[in-house]
N, C-alpha and C. Protein backbone atom coordinates (compact mmCIF):
# COMPACT_ATOMS: atom_id res chain seq x y z
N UNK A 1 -21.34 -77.60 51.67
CA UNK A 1 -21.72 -77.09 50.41
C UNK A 1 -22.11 -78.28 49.55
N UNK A 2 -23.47 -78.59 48.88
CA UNK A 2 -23.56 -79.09 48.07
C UNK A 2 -23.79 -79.03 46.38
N UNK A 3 -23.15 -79.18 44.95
CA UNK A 3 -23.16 -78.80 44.27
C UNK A 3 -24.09 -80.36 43.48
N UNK A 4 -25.23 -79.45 42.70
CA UNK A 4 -26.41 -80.45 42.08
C UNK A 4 -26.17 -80.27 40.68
N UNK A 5 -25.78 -81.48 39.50
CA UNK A 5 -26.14 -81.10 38.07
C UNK A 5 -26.64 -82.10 37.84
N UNK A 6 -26.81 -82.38 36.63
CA UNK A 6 -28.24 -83.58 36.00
C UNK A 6 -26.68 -84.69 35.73
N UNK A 7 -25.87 -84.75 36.17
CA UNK A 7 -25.33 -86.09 36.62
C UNK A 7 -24.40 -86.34 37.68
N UNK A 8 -24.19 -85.52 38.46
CA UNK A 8 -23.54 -85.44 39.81
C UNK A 8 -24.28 -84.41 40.72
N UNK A 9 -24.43 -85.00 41.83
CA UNK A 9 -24.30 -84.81 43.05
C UNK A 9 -23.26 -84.38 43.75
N UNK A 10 -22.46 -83.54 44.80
CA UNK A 10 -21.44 -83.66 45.41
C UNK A 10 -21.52 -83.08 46.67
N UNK A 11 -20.94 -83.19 47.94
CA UNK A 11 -21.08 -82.14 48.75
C UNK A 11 -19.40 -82.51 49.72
N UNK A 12 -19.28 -81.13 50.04
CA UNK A 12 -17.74 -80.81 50.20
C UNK A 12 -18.17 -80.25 51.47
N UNK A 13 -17.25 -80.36 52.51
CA UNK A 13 -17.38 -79.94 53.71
C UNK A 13 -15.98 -79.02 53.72
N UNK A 14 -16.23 -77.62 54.26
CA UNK A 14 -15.10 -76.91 53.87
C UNK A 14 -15.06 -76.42 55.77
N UNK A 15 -14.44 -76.68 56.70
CA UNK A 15 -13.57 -76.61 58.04
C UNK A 15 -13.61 -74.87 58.17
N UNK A 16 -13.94 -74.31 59.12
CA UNK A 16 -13.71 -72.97 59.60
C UNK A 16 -12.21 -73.43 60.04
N UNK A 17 -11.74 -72.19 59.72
CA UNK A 17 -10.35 -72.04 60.55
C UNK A 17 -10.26 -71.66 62.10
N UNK A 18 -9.57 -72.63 62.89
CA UNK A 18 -9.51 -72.33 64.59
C UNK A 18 -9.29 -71.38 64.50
N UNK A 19 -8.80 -70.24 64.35
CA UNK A 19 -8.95 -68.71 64.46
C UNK A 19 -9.68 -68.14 63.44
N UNK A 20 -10.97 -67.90 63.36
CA UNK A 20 -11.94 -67.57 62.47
C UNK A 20 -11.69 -66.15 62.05
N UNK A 21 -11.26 -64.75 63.80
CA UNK A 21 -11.31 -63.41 63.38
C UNK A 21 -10.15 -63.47 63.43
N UNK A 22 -9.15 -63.54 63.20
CA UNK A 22 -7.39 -63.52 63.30
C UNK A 22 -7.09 -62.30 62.63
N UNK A 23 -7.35 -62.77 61.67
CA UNK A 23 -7.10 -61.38 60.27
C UNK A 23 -7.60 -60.41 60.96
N UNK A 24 -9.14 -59.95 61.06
CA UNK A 24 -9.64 -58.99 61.39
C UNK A 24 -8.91 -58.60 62.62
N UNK A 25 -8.90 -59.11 63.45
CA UNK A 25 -8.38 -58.22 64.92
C UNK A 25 -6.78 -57.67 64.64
N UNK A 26 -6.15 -59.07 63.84
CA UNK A 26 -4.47 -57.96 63.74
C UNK A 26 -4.83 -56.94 62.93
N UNK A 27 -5.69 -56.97 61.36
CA UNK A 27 -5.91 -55.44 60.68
C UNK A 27 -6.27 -54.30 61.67
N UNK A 28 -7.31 -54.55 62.51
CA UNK A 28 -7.62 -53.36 63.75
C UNK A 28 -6.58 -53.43 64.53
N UNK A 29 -5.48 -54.28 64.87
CA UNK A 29 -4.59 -54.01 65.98
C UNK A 29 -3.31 -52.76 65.10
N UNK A 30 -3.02 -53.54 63.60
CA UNK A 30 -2.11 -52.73 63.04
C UNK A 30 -2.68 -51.33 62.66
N UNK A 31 -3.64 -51.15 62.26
CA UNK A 31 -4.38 -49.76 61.68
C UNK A 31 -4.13 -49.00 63.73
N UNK A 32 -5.03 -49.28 64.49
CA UNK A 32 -5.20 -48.81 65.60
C UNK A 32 -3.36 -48.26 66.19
N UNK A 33 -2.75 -49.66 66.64
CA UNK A 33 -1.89 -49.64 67.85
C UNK A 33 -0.33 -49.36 66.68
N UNK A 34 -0.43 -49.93 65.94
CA UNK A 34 0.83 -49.81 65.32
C UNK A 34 0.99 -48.91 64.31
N UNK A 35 -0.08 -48.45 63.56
CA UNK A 35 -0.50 -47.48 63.08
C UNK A 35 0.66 -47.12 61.42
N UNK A 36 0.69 -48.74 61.02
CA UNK A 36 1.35 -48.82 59.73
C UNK A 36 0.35 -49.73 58.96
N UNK A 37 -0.68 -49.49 59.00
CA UNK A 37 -1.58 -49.89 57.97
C UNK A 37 -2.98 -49.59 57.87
N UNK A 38 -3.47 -49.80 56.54
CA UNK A 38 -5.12 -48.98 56.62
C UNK A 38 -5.53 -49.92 56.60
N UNK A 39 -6.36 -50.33 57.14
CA UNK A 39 -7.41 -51.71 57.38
C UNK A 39 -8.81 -51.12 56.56
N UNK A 40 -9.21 -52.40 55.39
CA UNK A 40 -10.34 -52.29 55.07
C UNK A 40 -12.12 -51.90 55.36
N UNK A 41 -11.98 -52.98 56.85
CA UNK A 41 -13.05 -52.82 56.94
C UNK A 41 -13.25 -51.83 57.95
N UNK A 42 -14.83 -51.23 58.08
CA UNK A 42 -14.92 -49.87 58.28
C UNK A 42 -16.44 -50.52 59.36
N UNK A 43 -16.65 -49.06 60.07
CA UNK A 43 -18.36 -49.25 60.77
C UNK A 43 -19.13 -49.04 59.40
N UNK A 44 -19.16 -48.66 58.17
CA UNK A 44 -20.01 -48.24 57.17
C UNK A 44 -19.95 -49.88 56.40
N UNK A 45 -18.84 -50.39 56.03
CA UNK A 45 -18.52 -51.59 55.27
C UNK A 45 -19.04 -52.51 56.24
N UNK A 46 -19.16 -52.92 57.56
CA UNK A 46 -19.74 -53.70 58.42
C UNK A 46 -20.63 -53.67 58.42
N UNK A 47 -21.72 -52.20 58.64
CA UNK A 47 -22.86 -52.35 58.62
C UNK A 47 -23.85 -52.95 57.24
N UNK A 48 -23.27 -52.39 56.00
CA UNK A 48 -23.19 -53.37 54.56
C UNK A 48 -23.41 -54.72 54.55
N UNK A 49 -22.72 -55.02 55.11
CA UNK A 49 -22.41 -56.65 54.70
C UNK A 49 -23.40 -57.35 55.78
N UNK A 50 -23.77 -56.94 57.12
CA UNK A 50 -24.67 -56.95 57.64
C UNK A 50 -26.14 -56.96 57.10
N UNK A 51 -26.36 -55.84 56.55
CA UNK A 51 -27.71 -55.74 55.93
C UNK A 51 -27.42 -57.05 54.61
N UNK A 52 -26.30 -57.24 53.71
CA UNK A 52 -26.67 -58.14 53.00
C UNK A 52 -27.25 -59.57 53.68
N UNK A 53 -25.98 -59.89 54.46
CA UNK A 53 -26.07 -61.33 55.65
C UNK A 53 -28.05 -61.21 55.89
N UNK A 54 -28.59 -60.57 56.41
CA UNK A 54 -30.05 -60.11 57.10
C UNK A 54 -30.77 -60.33 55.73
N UNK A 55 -30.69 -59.45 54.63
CA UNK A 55 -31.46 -60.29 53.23
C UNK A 55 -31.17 -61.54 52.85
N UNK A 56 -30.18 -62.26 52.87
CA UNK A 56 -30.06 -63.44 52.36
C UNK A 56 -30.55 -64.39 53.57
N UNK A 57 -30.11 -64.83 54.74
CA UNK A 57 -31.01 -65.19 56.10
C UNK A 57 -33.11 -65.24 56.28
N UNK A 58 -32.97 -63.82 55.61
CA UNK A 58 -34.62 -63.77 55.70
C UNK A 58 -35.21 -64.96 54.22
N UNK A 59 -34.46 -65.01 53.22
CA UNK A 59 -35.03 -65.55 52.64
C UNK A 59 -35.48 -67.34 52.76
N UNK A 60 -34.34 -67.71 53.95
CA UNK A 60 -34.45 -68.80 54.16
C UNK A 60 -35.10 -69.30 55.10
């Protein structure tokens, strides 16, 4: 990430986490297998954020 103003420059390197889907797969494991929690994301909310990801990508 680099951040530009009319007197700094900066750029920050921010590390993916070694388990990137962690969250996501235990929310589907607990919603699914254990079946004590509602997990957010959805096939409708995926496909969303998808189409945003695909507009912002095309512009670049």
């Amino acid at each position: 990430m680099v951040l530009r103003s009319e007197t700094k420059n900066e750029s920050i390197f921010i590390e993916n986490p070694k388990h990137i889907q962690q969250c996501h797969v235990e929310g589907m494991r607990d919603e699914l297998i254990l079946k004590n929690y509602k997990y957010s994301s959805t096939g409708a909310s995926g496909l969303h954020t998808n189409w945003i990801m695909d507009k912002i990508l095309r512009e670049h």
